[in-house]
PDB file of N, CA and C in Angstrom:
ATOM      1  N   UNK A   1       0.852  -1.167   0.000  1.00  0.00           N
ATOM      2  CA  UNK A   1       0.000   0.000   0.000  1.00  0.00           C
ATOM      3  C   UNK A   1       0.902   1.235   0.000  1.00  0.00           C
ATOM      4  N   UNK A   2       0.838   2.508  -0.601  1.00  0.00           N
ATOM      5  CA  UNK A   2       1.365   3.397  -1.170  1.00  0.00           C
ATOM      6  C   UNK A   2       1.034   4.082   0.033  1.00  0.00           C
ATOM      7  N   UNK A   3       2.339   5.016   0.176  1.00  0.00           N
ATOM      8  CA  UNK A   3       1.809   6.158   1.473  1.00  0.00           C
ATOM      9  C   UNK A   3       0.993   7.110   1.302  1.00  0.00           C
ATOM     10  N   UNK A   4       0.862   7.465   0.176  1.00  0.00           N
ATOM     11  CA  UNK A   4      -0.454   8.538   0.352  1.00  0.00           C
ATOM     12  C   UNK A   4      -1.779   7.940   0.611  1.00  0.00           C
ATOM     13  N   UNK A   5      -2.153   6.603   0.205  1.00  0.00           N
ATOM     14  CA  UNK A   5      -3.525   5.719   0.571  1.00  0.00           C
ATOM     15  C   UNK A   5      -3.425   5.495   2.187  1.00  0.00           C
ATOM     16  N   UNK A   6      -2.636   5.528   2.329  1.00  0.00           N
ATOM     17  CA  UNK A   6      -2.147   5.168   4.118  1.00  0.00           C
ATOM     18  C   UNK A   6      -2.557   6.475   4.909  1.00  0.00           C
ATOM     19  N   UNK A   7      -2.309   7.438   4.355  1.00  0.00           N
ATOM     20  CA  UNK A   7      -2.470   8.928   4.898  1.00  0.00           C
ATOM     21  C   UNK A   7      -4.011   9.194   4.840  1.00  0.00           C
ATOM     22  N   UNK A   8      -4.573   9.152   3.632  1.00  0.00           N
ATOM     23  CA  UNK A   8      -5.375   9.156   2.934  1.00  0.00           C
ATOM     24  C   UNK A   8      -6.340   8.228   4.247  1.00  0.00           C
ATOM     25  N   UNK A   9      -5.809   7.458   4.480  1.00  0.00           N
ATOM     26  CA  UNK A   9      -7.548   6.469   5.185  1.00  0.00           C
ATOM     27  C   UNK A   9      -7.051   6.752   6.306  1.00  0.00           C
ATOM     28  N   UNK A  10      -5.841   7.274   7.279  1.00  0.00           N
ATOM     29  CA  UNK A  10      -5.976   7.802   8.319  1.00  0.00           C
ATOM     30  C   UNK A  10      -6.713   8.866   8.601  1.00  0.00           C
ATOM     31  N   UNK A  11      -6.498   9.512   7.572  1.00  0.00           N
ATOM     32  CA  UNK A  11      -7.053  11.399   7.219  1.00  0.00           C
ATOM     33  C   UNK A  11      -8.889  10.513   7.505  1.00  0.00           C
ATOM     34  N   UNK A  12      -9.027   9.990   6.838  1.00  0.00           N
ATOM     35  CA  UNK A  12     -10.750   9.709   6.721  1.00  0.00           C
ATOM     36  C   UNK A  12     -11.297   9.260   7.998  1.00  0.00           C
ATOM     37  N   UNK A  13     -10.516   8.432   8.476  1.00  0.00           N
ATOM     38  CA  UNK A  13     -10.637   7.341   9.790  1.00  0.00           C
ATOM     39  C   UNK A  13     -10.445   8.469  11.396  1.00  0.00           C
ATOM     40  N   UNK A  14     -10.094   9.391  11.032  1.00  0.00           N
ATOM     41  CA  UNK A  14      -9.232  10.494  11.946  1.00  0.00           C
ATOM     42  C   UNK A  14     -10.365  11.415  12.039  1.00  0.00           C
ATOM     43  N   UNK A  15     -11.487  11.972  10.888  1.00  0.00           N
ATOM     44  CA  UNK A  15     -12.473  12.313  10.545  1.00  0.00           C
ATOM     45  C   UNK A  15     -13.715  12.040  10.984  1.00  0.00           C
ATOM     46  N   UNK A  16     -14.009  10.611  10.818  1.00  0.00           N
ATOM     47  CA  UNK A  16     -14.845  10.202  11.142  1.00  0.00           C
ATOM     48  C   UNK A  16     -15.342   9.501  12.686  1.00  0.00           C
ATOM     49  N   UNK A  17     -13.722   9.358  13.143  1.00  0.00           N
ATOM     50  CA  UNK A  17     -13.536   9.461  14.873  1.00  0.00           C
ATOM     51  C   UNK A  17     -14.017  10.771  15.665  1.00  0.00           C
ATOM     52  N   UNK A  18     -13.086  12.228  14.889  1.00  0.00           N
ATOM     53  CA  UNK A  18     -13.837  13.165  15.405  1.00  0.00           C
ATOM     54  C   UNK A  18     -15.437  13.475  15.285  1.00  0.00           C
ATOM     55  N   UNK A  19     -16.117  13.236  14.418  1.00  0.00           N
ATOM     56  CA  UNK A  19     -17.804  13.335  14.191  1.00  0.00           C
ATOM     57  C   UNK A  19     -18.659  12.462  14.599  1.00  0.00           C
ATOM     58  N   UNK A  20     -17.999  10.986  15.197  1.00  0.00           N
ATOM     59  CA  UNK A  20     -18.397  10.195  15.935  1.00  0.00           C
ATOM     60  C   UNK A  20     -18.615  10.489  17.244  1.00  0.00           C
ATOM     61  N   UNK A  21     -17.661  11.066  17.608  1.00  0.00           N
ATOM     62  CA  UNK A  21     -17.514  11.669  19.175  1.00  0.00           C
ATOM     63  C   UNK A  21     -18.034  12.834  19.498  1.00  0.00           C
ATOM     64  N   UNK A  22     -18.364  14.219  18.420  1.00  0.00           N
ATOM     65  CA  UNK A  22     -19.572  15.144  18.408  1.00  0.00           C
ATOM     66  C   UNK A  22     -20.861  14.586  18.552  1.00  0.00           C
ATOM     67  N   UNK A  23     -20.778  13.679  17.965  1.00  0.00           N
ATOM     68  CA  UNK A  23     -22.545  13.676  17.707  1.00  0.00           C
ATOM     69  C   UNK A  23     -22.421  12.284  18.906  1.00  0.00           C
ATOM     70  N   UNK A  24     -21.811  11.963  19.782  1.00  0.00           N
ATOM     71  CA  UNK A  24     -22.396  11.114  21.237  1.00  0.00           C
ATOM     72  C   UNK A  24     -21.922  11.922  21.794  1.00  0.00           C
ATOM     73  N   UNK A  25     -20.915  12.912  21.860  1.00  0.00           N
ATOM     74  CA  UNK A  25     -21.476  14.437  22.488  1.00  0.00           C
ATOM     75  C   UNK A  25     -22.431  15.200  23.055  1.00  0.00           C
ATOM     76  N   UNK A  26     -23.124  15.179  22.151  1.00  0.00           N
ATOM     77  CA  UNK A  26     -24.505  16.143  21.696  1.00  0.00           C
ATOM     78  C   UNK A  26     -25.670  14.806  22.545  1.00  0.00           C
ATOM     79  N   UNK A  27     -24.732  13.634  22.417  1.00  0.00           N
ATOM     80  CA  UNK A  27     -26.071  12.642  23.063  1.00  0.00           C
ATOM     81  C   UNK A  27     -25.947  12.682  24.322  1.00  0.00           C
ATOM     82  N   UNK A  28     -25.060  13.241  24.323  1.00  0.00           N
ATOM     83  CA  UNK A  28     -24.330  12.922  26.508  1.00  0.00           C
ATOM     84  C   UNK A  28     -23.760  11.572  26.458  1.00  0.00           C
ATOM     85  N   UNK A  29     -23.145  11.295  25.733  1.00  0.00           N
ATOM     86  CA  UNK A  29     -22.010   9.865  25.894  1.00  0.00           C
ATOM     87  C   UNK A  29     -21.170  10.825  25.785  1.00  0.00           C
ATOM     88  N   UNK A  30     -19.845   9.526  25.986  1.00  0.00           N
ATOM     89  CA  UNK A  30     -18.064  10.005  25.767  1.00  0.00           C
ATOM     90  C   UNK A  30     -17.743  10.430  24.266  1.00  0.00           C
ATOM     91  N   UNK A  31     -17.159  11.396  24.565  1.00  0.00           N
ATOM     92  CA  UNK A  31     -16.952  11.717  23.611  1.00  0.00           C
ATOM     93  C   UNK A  31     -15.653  11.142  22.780  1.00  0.00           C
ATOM     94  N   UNK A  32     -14.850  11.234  23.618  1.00  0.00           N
ATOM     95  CA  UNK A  32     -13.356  10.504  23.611  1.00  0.00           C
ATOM     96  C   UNK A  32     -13.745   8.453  23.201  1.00  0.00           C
ATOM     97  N   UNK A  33     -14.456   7.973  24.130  1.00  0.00           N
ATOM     98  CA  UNK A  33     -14.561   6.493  23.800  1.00  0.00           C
ATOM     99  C   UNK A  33     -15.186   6.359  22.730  1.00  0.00           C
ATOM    100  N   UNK A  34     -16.253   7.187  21.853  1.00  0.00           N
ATOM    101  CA  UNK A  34     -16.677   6.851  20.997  1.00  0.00           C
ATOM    102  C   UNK A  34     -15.773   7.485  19.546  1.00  0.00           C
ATOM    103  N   UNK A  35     -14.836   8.223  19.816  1.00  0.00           N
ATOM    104  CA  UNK A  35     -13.992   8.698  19.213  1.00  0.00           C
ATOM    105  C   UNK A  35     -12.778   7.546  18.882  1.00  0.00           C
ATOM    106  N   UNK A  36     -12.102   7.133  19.807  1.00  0.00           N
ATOM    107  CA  UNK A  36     -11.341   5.874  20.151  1.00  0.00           C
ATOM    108  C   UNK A  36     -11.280   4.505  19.402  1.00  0.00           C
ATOM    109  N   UNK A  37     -12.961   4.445  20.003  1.00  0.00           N
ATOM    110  CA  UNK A  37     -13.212   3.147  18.882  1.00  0.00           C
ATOM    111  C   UNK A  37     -13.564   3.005  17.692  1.00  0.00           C
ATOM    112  N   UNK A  38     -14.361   4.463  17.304  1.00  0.00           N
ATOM    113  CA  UNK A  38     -14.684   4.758  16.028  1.00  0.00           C
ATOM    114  C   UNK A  38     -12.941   4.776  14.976  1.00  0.00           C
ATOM    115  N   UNK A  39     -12.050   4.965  15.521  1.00  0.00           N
ATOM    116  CA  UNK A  39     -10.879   4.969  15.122  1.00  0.00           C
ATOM    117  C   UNK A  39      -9.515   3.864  14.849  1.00  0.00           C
ATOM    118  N   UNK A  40     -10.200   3.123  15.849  1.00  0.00           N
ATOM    119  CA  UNK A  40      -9.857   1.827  16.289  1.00  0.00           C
ATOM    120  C   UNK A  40     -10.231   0.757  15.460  1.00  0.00           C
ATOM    121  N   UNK A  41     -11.774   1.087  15.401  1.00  0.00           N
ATOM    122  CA  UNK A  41     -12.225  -0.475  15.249  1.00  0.00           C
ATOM    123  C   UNK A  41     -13.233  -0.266  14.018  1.00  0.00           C
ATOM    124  N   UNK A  42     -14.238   0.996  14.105  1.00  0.00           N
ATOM    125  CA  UNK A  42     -14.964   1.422  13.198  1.00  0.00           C
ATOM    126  C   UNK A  42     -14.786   2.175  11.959  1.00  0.00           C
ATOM    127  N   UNK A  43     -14.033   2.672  11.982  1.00  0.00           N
ATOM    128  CA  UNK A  43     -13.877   3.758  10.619  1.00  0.00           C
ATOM    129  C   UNK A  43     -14.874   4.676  10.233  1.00  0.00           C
ATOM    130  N   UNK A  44     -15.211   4.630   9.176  1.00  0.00           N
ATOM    131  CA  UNK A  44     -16.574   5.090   8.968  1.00  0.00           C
ATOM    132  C   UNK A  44     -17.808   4.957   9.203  1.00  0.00           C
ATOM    133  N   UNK A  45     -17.784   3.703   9.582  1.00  0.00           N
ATOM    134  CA  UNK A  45     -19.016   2.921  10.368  1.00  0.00           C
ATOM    135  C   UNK A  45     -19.619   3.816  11.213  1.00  0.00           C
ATOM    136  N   UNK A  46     -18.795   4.451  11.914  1.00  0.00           N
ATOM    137  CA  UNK A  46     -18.455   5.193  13.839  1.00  0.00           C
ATOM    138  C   UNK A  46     -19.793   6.334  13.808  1.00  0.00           C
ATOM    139  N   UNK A  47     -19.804   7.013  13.042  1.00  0.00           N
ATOM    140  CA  UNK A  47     -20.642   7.850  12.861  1.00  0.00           C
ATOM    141  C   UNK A  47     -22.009   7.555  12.733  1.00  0.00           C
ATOM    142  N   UNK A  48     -22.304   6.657  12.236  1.00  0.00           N
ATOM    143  CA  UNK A  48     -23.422   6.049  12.145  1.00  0.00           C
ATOM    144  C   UNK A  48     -23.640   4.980  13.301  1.00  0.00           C
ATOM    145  N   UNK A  49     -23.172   4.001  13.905  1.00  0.00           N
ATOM    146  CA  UNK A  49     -22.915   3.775  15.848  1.00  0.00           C
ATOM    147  C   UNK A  49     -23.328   4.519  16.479  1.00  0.00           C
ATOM    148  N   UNK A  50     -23.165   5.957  16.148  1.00  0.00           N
ATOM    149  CA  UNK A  50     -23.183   7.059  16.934  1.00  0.00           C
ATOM    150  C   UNK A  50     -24.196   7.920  17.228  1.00  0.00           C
ATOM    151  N   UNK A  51     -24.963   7.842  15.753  1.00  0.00           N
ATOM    152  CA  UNK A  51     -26.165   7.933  15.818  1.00  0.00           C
ATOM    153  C   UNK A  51     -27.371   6.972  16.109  1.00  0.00           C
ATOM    154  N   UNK A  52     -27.096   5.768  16.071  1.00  0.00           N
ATOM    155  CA  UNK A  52     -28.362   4.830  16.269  1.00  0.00           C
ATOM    156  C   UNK A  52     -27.902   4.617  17.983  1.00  0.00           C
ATOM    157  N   UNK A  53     -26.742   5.289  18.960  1.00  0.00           N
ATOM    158  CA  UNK A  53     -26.881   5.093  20.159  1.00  0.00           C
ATOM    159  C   UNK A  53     -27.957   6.198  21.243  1.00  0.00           C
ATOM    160  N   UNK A  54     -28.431   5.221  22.178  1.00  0.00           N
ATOM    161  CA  UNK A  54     -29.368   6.116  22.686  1.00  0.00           C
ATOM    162  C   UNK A  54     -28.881   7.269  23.565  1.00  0.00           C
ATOM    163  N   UNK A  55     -29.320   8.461  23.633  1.00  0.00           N
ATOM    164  CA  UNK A  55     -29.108   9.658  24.766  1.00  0.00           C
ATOM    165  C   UNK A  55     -28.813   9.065  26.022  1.00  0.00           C
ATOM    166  N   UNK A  56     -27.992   9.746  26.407  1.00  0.00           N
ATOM    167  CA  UNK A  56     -27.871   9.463  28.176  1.00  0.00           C
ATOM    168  C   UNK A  56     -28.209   9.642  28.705  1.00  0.00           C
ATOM    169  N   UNK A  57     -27.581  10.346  30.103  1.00  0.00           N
ATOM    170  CA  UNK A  57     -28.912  10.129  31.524  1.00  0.00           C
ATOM    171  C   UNK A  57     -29.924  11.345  31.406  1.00  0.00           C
ATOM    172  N   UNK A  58     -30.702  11.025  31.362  1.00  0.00           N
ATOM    173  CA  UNK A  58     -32.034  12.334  31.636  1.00  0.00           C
ATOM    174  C   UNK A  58     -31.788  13.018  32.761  1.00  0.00           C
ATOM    175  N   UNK A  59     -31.829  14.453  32.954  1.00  0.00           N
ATOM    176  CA  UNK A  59     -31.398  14.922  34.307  1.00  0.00           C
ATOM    177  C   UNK A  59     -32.973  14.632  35.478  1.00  0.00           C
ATOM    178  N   UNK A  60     -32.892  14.503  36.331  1.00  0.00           N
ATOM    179  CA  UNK A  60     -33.883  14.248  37.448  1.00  0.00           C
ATOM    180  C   UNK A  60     -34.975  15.386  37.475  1.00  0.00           C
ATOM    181  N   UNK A  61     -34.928  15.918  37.016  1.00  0.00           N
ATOM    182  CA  UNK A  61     -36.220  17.090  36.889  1.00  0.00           C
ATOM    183  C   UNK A  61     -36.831  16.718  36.012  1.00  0.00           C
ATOM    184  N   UNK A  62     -36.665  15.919  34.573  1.00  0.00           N
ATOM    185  CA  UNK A  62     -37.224  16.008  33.921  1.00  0.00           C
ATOM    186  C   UNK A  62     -37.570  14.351  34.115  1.00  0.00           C
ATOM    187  N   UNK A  63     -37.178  13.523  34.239  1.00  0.00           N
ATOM    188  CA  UNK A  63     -37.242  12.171  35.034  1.00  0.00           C
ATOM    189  C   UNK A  63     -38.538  12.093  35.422  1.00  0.00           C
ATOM    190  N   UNK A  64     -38.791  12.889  36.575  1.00  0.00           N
ATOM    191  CA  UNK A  64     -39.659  13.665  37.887  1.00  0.00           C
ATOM    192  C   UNK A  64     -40.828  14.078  36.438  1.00  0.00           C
ATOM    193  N   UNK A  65     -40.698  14.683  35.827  1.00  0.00           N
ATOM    194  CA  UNK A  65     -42.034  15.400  35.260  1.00  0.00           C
ATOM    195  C   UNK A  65     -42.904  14.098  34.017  1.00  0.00           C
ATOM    196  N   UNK A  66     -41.757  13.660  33.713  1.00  0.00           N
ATOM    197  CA  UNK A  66     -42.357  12.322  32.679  1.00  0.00           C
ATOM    198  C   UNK A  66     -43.097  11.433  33.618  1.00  0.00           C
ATOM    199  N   UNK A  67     -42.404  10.746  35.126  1.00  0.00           N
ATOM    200  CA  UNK A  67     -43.334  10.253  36.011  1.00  0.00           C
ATOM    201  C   UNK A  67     -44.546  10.699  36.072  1.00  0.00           C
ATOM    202  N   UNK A  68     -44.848  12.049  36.579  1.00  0.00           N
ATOM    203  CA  UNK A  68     -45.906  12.552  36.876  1.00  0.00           C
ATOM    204  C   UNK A  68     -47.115  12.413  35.942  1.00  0.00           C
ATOM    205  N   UNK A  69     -46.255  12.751  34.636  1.00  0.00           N
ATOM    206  CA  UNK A  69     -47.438  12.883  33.722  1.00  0.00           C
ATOM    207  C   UNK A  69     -47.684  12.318  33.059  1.00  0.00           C
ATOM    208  N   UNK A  70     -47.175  10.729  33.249  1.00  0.00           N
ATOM    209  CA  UNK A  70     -47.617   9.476  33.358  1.00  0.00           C
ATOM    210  C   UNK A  70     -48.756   8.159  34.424  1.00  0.00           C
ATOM    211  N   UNK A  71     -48.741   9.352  35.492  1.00  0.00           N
ATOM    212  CA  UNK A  71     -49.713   8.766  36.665  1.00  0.00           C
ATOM    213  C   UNK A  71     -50.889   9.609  36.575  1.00  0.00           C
ATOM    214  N   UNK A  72     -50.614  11.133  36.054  1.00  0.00           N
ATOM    215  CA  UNK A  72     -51.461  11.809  35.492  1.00  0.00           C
ATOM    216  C   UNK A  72     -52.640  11.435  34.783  1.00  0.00           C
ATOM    217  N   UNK A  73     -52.020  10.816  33.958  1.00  0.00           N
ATOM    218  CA  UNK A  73     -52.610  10.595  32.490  1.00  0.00           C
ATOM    219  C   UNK A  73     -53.640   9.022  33.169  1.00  0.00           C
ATOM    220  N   UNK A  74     -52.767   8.049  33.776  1.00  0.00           N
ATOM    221  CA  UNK A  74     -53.730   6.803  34.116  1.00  0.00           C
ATOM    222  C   UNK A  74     -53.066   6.845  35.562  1.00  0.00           C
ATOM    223  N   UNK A  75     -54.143   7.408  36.344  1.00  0.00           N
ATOM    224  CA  UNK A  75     -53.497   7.302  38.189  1.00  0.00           C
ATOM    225  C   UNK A  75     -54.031   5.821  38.816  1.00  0.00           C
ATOM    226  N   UNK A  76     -54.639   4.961  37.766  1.00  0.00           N
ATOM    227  CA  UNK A  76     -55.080   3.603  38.571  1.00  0.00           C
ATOM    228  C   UNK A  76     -54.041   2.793  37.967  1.00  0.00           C
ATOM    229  N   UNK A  77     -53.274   1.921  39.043  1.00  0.00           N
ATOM    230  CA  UNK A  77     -52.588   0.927  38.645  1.00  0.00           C
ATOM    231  C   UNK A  77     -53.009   0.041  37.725  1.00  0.00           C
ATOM    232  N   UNK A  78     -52.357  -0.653  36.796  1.00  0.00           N
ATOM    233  CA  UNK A  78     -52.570  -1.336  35.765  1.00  0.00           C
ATOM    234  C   UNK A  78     -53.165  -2.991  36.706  1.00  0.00           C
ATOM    235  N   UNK A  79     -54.526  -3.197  36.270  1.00  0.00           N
ATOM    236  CA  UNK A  79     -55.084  -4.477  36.730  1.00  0.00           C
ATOM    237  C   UNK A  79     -55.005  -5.833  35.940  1.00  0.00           C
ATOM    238  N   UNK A  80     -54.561  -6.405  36.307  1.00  0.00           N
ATOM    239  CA  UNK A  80     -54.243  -8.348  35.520  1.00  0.00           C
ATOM    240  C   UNK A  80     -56.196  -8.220  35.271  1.00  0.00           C
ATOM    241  N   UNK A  81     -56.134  -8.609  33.634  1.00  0.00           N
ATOM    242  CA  UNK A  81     -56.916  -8.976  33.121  1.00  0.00           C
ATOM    243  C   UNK A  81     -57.606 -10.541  33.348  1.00  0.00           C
ATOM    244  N   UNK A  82     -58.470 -11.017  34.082  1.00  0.00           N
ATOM    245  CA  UNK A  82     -59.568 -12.390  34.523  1.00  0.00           C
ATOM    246  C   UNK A  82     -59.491 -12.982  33.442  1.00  0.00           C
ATOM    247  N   UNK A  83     -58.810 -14.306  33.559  1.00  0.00           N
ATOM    248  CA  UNK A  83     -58.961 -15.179  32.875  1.00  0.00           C
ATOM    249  C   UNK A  83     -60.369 -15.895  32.444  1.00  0.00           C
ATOM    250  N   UNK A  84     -60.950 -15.618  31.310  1.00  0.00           N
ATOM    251  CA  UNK A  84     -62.081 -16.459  30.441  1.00  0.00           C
ATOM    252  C   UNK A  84     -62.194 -17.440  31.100  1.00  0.00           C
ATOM    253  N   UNK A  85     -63.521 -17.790  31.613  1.00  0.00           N
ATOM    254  CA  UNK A  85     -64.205 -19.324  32.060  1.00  0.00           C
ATOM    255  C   UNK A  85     -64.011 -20.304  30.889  1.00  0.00           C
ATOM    256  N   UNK A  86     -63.959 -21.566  31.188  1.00  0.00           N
ATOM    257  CA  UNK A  86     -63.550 -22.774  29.712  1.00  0.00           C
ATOM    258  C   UNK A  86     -65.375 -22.431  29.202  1.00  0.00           C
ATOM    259  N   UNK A  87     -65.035 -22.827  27.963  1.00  0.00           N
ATOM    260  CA  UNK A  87     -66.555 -23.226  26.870  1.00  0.00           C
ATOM    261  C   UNK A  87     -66.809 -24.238  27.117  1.00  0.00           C
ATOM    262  N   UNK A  88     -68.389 -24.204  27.635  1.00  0.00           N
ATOM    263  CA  UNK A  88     -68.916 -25.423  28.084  1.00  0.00           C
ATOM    264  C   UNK A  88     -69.542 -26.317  26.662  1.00  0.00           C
ATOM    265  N   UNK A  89     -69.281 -27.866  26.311  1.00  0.00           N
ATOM    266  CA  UNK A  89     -69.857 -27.978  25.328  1.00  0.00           C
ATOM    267  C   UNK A  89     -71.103 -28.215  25.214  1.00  0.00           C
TER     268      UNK A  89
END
C-alpha cells in the first residue's frame, strides 16, 4: 500500500472518529470512547454507531415530570386482566 492511501484512510478514519464523538457528544455519551473506537475499530461505520446510540442520563427534573405525567394521564394501577371461564360444550 502506497503512502499517500495510508495517509489518505488515516485522514478519513481520523475524521470520522472526530464526528463520531460530536454527535455522542450532543447525546451525553463520551466523547473521547466513541472517538477511540470509532478509530480503532470502526472507521466510517463510527458515525453512524453514533447515531443509532441512545441519549444518556435524563437529568432528574425532567425524570420527575415524565413520572408525573404518566400517573397523570392513568393514576389507577394497571389491573391483571380475569382469565375467560372454559366453553362449556
Amino acid at each position: 500500500m502506497s503512502d499517500e492511501v495510508l495517509i489518505l484512510m488515516l485522514f478519513v478514519w481520523g475524521i470520522s472518529a472526530l464526528v463520531a464523538g460530536a454527535i455522542a457528544s450532543d447525546r451525553r455519551r463520551s466523547f473521547i470512547g466513541f472517538a477511540v473506537v470509532t478509530f480503532f475499530f470502526l472507521g466510517p461505520l463510527g458515525p453512524g454507531f453514533a447515531l443509532l446510540a441512545t441519549h444518556g442520563e435524563i437529568e432528574r427534573s425532567q425524570l420527575q415530570a415524565i413520572r408525573a405525567a404518566a400517573k397523570k394521564a392513568n393514576p389507577a394501577p394497571l389491573q391483571p386482566i380475569p382469565p375467560k371461564p372454559p366453553k362449556q360444550p
